[in-house]
N, C-alpha and C. Protein backbone atom coordinates (compact mmCIF):
# COMPACT_ATOMS: atom_id res chain seq x y z
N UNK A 1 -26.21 16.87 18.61
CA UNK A 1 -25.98 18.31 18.46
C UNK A 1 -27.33 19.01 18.33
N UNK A 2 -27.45 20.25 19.12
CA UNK A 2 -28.81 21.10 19.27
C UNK A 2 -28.55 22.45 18.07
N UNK A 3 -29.55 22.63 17.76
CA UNK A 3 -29.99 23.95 17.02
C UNK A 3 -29.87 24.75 18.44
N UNK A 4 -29.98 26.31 17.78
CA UNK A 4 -30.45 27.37 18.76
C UNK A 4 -32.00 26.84 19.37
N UNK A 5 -32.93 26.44 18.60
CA UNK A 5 -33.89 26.53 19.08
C UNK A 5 -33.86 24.96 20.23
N UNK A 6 -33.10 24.28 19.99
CA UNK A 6 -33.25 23.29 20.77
C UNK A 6 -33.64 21.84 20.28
N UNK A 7 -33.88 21.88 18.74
CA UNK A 7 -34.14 20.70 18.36
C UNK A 7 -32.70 20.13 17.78
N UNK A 8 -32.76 18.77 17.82
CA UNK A 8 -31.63 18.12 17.25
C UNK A 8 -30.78 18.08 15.89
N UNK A 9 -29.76 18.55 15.52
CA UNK A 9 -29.38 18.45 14.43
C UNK A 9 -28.57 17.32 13.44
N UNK A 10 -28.96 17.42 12.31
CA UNK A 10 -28.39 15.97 11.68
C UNK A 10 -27.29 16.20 11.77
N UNK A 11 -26.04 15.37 12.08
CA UNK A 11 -24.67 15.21 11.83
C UNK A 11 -24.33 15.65 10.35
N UNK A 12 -23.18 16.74 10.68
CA UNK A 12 -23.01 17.04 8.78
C UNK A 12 -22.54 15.52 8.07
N UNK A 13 -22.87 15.46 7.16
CA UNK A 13 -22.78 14.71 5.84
C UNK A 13 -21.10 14.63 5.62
N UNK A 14 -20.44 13.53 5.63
CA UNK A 14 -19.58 13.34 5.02
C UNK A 14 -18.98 13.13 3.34
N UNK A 15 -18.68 14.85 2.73
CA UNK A 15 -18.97 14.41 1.51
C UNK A 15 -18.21 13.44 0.86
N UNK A 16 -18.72 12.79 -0.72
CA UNK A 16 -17.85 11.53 -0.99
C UNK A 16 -16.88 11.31 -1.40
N UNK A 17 -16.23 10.62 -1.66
CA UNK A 17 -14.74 10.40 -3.16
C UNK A 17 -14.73 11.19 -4.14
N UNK A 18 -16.53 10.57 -4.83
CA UNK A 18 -17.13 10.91 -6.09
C UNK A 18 -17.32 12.34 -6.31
N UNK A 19 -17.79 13.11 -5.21
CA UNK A 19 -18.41 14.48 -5.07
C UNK A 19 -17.05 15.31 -4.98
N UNK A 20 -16.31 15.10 -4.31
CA UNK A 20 -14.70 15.54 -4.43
C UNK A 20 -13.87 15.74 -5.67
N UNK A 21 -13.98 14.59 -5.93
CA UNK A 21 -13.34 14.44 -7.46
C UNK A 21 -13.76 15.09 -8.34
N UNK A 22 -15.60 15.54 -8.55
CA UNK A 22 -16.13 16.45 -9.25
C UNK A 22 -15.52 17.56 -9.20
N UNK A 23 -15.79 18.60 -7.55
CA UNK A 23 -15.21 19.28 -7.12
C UNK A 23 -13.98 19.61 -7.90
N UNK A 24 -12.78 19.00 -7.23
CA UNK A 24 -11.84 19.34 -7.96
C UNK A 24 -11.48 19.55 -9.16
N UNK A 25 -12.19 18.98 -10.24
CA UNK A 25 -12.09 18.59 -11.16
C UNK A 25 -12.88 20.19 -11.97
N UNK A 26 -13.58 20.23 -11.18
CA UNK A 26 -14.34 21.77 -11.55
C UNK A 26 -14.08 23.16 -10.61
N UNK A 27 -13.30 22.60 -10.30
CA UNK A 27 -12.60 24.20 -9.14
C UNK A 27 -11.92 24.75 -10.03
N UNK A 28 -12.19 26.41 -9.74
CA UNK A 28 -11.10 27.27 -10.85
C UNK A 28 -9.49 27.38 -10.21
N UNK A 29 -8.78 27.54 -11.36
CA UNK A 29 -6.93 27.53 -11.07
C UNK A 29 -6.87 28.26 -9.58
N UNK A 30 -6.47 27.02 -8.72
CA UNK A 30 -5.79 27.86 -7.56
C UNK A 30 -6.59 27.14 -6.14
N UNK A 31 -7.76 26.72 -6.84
CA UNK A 31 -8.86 26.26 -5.81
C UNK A 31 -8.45 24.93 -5.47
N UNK A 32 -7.60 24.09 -4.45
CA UNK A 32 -7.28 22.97 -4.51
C UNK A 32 -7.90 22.79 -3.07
N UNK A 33 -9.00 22.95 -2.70
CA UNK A 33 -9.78 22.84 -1.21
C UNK A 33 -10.41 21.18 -1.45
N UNK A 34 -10.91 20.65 -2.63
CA UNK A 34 -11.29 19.58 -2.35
C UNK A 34 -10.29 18.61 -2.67
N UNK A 35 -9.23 18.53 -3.63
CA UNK A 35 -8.60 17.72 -4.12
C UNK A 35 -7.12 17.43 -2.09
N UNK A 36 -7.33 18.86 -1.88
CA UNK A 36 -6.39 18.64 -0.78
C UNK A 36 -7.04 17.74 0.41
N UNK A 37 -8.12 17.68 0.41
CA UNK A 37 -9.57 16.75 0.95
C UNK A 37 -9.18 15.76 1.21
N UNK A 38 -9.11 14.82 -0.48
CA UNK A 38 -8.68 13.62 -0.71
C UNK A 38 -7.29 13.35 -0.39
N UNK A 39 -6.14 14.46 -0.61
CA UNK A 39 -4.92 13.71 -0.04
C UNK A 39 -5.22 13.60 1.68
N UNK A 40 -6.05 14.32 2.65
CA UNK A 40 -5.45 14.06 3.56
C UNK A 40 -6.93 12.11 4.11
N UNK A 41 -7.40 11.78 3.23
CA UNK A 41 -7.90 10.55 3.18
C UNK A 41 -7.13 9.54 2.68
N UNK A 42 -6.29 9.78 1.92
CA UNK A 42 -5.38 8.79 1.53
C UNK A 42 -4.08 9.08 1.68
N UNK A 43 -3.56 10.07 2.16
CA UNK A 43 -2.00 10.08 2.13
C UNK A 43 -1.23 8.90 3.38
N UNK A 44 -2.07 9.20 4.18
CA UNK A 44 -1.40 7.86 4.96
C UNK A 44 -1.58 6.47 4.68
N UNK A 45 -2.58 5.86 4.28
CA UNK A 45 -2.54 5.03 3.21
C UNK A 45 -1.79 4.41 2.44
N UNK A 46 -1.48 5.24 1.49
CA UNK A 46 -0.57 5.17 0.44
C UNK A 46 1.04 5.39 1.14
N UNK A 47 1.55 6.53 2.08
CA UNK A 47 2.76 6.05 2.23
C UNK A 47 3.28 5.15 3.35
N UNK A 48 2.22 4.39 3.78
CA UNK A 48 2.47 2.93 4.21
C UNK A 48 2.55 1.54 3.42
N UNK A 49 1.80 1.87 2.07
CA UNK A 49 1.75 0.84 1.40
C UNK A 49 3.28 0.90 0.74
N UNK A 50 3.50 2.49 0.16
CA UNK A 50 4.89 2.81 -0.33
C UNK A 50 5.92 1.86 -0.02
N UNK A 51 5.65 2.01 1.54
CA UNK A 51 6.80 1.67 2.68
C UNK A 51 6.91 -0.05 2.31
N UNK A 52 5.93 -0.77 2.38
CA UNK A 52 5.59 -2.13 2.25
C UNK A 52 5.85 -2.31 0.78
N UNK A 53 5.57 -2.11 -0.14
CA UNK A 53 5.94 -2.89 -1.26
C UNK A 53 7.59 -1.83 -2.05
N UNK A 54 8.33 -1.05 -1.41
CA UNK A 54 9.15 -1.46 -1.52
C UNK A 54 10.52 -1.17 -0.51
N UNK A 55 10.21 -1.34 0.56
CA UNK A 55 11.13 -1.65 1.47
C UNK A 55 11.90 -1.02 1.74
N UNK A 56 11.59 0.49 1.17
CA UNK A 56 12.40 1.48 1.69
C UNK A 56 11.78 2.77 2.48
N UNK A 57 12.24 2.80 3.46
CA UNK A 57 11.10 3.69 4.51
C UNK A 57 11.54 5.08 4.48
N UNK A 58 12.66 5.56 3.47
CA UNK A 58 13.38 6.43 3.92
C UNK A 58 12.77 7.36 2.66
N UNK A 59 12.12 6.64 1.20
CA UNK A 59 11.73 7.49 0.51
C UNK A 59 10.02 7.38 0.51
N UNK A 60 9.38 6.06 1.30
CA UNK A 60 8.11 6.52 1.13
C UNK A 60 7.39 7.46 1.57
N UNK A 61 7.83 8.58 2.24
CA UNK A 61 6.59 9.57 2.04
C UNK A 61 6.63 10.61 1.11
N UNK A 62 8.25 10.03 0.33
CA UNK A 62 8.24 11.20 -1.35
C UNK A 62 7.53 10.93 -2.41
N UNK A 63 7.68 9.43 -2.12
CA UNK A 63 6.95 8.53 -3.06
C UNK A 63 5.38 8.57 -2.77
N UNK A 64 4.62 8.78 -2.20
CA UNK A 64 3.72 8.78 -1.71
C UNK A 64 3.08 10.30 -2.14
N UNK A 65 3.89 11.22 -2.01
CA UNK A 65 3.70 12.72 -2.31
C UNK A 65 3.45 12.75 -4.09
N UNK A 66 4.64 11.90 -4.19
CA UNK A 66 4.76 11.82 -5.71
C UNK A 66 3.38 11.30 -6.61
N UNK A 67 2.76 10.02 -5.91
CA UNK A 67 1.63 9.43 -6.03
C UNK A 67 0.76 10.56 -6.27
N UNK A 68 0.41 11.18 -5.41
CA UNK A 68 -0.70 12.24 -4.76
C UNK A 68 -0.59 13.28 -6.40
N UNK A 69 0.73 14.06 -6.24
CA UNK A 69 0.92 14.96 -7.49
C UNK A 69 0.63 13.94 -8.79
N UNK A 70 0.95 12.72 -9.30
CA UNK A 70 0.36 12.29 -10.49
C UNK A 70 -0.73 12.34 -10.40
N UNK A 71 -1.68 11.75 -9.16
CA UNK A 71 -3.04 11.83 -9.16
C UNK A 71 -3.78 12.93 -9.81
N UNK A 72 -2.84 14.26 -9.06
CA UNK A 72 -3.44 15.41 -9.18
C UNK A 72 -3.87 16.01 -11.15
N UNK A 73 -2.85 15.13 -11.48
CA UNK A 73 -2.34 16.10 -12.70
C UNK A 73 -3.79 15.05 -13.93
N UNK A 74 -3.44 13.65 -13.44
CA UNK A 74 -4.21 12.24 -14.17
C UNK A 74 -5.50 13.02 -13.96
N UNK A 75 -6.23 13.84 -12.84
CA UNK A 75 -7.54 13.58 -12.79
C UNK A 75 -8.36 13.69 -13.41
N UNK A 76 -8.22 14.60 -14.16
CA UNK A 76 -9.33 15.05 -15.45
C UNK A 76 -9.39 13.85 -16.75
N UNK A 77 -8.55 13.21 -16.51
CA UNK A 77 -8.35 11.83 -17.54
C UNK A 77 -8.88 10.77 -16.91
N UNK A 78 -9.28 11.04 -15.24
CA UNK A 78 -9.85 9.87 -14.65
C UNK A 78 -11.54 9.39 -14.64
N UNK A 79 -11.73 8.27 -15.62
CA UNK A 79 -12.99 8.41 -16.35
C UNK A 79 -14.09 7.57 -15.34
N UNK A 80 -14.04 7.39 -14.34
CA UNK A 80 -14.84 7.07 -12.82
C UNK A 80 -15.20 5.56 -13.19
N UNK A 81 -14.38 5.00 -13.98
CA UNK A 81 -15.15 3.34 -14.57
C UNK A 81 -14.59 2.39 -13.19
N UNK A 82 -13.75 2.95 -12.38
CA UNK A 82 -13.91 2.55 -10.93
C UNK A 82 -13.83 3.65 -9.88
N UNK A 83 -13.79 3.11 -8.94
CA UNK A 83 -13.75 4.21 -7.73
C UNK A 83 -12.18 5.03 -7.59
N UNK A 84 -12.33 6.04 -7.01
CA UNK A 84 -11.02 6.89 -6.31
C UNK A 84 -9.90 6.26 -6.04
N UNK A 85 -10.10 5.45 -4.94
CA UNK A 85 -9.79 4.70 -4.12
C UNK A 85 -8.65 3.54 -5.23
N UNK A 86 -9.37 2.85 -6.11
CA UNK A 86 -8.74 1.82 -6.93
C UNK A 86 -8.30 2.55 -7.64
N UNK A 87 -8.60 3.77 -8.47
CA UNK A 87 -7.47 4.01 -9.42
C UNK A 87 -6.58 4.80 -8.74
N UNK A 88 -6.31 5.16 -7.71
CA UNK A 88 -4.81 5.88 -6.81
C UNK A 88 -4.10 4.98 -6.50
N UNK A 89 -4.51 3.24 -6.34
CA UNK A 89 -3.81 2.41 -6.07
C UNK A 89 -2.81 1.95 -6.96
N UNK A 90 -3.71 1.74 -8.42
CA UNK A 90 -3.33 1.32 -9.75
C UNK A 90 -1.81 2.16 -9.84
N UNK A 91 -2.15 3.70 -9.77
CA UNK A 91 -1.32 4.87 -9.83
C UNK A 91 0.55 4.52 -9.17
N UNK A 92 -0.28 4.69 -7.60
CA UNK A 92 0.78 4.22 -6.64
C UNK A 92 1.71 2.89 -7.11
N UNK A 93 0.91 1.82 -7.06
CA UNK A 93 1.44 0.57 -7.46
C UNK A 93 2.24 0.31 -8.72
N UNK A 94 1.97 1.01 -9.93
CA UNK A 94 3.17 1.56 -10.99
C UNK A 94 4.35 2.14 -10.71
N UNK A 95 3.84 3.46 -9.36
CA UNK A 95 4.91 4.44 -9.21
C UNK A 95 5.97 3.41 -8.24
N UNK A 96 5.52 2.42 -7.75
CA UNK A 96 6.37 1.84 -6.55
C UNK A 96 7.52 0.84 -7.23
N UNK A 97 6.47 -0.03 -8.12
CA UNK A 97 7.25 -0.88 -8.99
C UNK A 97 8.12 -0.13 -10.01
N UNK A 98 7.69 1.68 -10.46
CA UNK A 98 9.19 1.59 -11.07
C UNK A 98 10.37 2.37 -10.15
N UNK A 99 10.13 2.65 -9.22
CA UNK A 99 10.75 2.70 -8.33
C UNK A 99 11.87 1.98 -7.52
N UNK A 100 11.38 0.89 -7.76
CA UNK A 100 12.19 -0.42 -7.12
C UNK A 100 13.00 -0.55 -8.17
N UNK A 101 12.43 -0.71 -10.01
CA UNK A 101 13.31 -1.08 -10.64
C UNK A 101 14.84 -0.04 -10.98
N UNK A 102 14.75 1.37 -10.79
CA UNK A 102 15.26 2.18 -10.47
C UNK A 102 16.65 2.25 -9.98
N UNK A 103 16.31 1.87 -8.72
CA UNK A 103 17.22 1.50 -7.64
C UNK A 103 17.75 0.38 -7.41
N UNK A 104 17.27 -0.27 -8.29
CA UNK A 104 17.68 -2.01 -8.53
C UNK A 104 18.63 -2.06 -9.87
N UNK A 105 18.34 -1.28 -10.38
CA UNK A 105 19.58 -1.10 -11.73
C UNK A 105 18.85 -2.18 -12.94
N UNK A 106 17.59 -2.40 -12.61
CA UNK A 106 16.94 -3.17 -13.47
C UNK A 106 15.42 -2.56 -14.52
N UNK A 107 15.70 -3.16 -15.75
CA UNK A 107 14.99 -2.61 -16.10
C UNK A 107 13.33 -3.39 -16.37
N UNK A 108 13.61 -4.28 -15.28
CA UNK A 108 12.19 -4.63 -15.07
C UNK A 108 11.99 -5.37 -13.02
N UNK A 109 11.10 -5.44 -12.73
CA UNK A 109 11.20 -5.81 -11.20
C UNK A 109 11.44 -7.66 -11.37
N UNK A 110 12.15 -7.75 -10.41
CA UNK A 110 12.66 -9.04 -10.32
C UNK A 110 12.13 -9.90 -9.40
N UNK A 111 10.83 -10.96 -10.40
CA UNK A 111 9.96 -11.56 -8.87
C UNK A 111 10.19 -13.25 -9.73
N UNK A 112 11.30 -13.14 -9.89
CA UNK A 112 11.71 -14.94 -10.41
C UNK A 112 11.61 -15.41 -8.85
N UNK A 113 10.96 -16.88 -9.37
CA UNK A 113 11.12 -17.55 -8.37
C UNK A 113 12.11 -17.95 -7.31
N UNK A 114 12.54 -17.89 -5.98
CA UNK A 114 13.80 -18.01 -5.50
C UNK A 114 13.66 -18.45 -4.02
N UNK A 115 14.22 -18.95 -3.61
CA UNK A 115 14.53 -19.55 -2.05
C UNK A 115 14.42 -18.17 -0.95
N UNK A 116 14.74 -16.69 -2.01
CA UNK A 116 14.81 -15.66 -0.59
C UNK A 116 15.24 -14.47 -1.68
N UNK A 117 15.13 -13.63 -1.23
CA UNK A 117 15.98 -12.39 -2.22
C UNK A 117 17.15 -12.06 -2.41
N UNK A 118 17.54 -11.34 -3.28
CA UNK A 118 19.55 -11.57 -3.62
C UNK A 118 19.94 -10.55 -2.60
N UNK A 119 19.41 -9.66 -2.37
CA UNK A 119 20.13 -8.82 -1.64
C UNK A 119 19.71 -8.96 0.22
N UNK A 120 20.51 -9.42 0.58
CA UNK A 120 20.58 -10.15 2.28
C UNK A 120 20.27 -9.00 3.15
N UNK A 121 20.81 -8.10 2.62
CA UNK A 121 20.74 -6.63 3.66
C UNK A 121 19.27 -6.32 3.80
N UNK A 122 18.84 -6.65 2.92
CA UNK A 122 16.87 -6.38 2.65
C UNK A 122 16.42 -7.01 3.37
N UNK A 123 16.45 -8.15 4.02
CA UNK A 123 16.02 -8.99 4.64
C UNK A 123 15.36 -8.77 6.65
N UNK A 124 14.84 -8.91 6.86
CA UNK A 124 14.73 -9.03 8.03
C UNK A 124 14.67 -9.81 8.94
N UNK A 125 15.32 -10.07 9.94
CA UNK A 125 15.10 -11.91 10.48
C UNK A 125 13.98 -11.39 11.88
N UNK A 126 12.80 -12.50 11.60
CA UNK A 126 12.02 -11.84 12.35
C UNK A 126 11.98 -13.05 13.50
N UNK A 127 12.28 -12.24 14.41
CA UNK A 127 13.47 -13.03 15.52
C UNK A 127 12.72 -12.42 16.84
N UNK A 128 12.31 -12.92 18.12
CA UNK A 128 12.02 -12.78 19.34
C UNK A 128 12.82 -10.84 19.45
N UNK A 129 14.01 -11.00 19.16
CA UNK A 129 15.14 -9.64 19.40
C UNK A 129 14.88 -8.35 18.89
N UNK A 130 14.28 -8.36 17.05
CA UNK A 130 13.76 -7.57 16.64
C UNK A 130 12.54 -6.96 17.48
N UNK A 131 11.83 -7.20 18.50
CA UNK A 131 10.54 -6.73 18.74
C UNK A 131 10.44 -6.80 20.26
N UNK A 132 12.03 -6.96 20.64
CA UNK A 132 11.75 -6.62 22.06
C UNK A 132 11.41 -5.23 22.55
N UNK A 133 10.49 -4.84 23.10
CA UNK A 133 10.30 -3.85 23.61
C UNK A 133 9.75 -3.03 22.47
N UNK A 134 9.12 -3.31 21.03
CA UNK A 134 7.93 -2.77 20.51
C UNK A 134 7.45 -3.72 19.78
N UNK A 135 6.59 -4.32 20.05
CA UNK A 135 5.91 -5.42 19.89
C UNK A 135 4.36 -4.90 19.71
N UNK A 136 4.16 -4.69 18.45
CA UNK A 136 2.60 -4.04 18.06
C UNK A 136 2.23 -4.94 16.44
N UNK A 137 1.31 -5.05 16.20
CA UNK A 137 0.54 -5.95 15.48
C UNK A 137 1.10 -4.80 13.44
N UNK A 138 1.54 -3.36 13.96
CA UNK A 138 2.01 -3.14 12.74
C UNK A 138 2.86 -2.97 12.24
N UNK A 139 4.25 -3.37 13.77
CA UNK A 139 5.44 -3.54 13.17
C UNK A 139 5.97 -4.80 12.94
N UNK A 140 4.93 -5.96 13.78
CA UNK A 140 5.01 -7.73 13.21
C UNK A 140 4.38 -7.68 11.40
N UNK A 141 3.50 -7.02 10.71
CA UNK A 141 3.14 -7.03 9.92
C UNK A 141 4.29 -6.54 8.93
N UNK A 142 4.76 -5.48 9.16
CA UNK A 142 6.17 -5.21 8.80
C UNK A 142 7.05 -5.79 8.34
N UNK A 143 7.76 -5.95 9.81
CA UNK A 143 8.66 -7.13 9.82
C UNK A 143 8.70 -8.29 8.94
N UNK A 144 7.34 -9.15 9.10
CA UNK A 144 6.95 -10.29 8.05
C UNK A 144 7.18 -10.13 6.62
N UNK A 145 6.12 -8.72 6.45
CA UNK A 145 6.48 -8.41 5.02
C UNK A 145 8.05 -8.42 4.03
N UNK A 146 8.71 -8.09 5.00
CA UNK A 146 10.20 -7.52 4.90
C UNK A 146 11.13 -8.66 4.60
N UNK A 147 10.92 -9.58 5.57
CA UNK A 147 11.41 -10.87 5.40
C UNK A 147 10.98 -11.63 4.36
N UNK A 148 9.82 -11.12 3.41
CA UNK A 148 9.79 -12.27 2.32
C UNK A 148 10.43 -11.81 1.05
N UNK A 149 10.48 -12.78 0.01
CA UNK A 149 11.02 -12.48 -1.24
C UNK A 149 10.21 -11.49 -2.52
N UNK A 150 9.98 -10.98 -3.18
CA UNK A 150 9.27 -10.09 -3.96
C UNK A 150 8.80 -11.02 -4.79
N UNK A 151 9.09 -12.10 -5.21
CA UNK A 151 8.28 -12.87 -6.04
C UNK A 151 6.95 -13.43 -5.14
N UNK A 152 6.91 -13.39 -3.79
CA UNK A 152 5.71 -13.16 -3.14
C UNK A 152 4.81 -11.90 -2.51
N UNK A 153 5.71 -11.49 -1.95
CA UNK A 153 5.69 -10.41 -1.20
C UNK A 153 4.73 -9.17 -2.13
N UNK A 154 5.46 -8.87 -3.04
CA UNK A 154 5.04 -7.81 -4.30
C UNK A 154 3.51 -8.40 -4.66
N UNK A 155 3.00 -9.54 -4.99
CA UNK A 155 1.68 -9.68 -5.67
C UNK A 155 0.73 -9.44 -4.15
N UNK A 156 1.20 -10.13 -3.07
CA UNK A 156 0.56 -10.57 -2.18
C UNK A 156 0.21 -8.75 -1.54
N UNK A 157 0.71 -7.70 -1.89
CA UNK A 157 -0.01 -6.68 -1.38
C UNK A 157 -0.79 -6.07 -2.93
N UNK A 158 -0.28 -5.90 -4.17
CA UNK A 158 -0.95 -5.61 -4.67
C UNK A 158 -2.50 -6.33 -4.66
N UNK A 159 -2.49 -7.22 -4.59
CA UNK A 159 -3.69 -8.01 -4.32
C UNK A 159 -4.51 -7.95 -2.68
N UNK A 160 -3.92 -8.16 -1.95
CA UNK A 160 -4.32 -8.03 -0.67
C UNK A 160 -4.98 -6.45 -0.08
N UNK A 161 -3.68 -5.92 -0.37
CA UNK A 161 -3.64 -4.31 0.37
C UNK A 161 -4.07 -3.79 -0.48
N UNK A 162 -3.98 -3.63 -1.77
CA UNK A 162 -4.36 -2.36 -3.01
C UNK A 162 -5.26 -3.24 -3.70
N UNK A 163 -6.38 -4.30 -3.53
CA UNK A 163 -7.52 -4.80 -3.94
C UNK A 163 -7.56 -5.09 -5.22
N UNK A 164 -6.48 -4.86 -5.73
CA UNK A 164 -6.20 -5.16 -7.47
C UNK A 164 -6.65 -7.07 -7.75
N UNK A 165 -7.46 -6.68 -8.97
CA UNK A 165 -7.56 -8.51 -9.26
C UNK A 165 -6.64 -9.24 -9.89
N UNK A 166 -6.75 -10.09 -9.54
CA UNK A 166 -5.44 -11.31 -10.73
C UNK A 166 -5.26 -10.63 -11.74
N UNK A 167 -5.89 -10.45 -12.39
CA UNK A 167 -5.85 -10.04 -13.44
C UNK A 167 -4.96 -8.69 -13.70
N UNK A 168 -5.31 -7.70 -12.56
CA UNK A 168 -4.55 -6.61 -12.56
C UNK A 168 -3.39 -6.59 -12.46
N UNK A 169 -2.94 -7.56 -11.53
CA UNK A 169 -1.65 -7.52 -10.71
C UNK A 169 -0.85 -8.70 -11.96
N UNK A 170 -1.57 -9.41 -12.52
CA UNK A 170 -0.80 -10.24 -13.38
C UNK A 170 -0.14 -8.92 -14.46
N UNK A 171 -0.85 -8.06 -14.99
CA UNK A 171 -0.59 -6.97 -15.93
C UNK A 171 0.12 -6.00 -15.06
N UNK A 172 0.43 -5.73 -14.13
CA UNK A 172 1.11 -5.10 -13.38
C UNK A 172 2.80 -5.18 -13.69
N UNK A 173 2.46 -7.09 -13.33
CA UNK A 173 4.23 -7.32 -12.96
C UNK A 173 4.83 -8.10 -14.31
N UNK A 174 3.65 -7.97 -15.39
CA UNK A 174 3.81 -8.90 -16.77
C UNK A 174 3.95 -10.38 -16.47
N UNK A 175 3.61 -11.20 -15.66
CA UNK A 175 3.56 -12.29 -15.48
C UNK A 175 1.92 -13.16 -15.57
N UNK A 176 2.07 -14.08 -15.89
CA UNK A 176 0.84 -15.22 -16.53
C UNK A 176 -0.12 -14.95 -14.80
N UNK A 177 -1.84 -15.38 -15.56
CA UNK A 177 -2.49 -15.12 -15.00
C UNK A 177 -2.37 -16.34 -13.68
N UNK A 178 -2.28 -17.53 -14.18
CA UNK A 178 -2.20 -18.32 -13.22
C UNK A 178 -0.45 -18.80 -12.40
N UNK A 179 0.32 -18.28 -12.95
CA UNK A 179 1.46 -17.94 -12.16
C UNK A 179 0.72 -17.13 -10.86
N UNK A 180 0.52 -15.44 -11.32
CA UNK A 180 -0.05 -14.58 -10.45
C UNK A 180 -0.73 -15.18 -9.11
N UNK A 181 -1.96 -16.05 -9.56
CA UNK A 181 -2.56 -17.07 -8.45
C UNK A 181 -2.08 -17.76 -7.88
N UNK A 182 -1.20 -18.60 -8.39
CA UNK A 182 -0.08 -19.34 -6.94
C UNK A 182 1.08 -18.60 -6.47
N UNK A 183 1.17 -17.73 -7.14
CA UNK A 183 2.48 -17.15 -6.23
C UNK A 183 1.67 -15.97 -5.28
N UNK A 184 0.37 -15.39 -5.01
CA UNK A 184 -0.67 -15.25 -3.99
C UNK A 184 -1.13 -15.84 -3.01
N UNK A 185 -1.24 -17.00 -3.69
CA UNK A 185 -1.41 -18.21 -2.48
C UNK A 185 -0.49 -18.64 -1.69
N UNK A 186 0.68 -18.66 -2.64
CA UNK A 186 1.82 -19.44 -1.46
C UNK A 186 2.43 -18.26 -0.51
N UNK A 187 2.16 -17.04 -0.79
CA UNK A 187 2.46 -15.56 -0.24
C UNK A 187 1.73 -15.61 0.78
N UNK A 188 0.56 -16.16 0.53
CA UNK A 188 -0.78 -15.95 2.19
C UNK A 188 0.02 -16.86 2.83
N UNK A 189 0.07 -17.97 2.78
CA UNK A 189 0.21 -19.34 3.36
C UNK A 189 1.78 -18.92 3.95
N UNK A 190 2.94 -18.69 3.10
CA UNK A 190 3.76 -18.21 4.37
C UNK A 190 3.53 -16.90 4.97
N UNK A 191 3.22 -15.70 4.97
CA UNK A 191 2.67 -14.62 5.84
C UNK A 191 2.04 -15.04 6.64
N UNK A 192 1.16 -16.10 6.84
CA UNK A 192 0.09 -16.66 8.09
C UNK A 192 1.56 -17.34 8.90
N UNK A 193 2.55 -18.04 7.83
CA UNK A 193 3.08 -18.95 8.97
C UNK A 193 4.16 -17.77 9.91
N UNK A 194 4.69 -17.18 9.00
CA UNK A 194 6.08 -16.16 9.67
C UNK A 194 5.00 -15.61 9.97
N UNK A 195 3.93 -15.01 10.52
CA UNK A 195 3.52 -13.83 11.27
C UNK A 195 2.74 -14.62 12.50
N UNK A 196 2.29 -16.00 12.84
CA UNK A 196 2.37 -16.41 13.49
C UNK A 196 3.20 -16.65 14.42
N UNK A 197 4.68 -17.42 13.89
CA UNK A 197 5.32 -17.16 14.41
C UNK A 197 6.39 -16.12 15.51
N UNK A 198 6.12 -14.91 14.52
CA UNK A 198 6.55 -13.48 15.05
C UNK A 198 5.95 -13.11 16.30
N UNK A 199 4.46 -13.45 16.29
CA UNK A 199 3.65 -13.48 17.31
C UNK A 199 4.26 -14.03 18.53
N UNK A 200 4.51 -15.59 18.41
CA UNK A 200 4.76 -16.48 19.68
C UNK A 200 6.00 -16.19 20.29
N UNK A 201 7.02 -15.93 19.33
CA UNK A 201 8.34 -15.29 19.75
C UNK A 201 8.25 -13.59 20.55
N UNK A 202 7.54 -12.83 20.04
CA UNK A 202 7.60 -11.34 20.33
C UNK A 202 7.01 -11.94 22.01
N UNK A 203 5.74 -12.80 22.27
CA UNK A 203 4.78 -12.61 23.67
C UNK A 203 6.09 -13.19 24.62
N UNK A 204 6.90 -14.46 23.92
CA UNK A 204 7.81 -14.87 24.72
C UNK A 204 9.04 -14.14 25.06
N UNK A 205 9.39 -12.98 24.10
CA UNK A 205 10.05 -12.16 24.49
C UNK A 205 9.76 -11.10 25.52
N UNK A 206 8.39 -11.11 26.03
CA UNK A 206 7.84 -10.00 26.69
C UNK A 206 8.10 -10.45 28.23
N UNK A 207 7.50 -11.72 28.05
CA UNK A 207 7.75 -12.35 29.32
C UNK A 207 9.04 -12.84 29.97
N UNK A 208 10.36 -12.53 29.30
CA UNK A 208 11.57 -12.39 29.73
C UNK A 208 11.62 -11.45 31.00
């Protein structure tokens, strides 16, 4: 990009998380120009993760909105001992899990160990059929997700997708630190295998 006079100009500056959050945080009543900043950096984000940890696609972008408005209200309590980014997750990832328990009629989330989840309708069979004719790398990711049980499924994004440590995600779902770690591990280890699979079935479905 040229000046009038013809010399080159620096690319504007992308301002930061940090500088935003100030911003907002110091804008007078009414001024929501930077804080609206940050939702449109994370709102899609967050109501995809919504969508993924809890399996209902029909309320994550309320839930997601909902996220955004606690954010809004938490911020001045938000004491920067991590980044933006991790504590909207922390946020989200509360709002999702009580969400689920909600609608589950439970008053805590249910990630006991189990062969598959109780409710069958939740399930997805990720099958050559499901993905005929849209076959993209983020509705196999989907799909996979969908098909597993929440006693994996649930740590394996708080940890994965929302960067939370063992430690976090163990205090998350109230379960032991080294529970947390194998039921992560065995979460990768089948997601690699069912999303592999999803793979070889979806290309062989193409070539029908």
């Amino acid at each position: 990009m040229e000046s009038i006079s013809g010399e080159e100009m620096p690319p504007a500056r992308r301002e930061t998380d940090e500088s935003l959050v100030i911003q907002a945080r110091e804008a007078p009543e009414g001024d929501l120009r930077a804080f609206e900043e940050l939702v449109l950096r994370y709102q899609g984000r967050v109501s995809a993760n919504c969508r993924y940890l809890t399996r209902d696609p029909n309320f994550a972008e309320d839930l997601a909105q909902e996220v955004m408005v606690k954010a809004f209200f938490g911020l001045r309590g938000f004491e920067g001992r991590s980044s933006f980014g991790h504590w909207l997750k922390r946020i989200k990832a509360h709002h999702c899990l009580n969400h689920i328990k909600k609608t589950s009629g439970r008053s805590h989330v249910s990630i006991e160990e189990s062969e598959g989840d109780e409710s069958e309708e939740l399930k997805v069979a990720v099958t050559a059929e499901s993905f005929a004719g849209e076959i993209h790398r983020r509705s196999l990711i989907g799909a996979v997700l969908d098909s597993m049980s929440n006693s994996l499924r649930i740590p394996l994004l708080l940890c994965d997708m929302d960067g939370l440590s063992y430690e976090e995600v163990a205090q998350s779902l109230g379960i032991g630190l080294s529970a947390t770690k194998m039921r992560i591990k065995r979460a990768r280890e089948e997601f690699r295998e069912k999303f592999s699979k999803a793979e070889v079935m979806g290309l062989k479905a193409m070539e029908r």
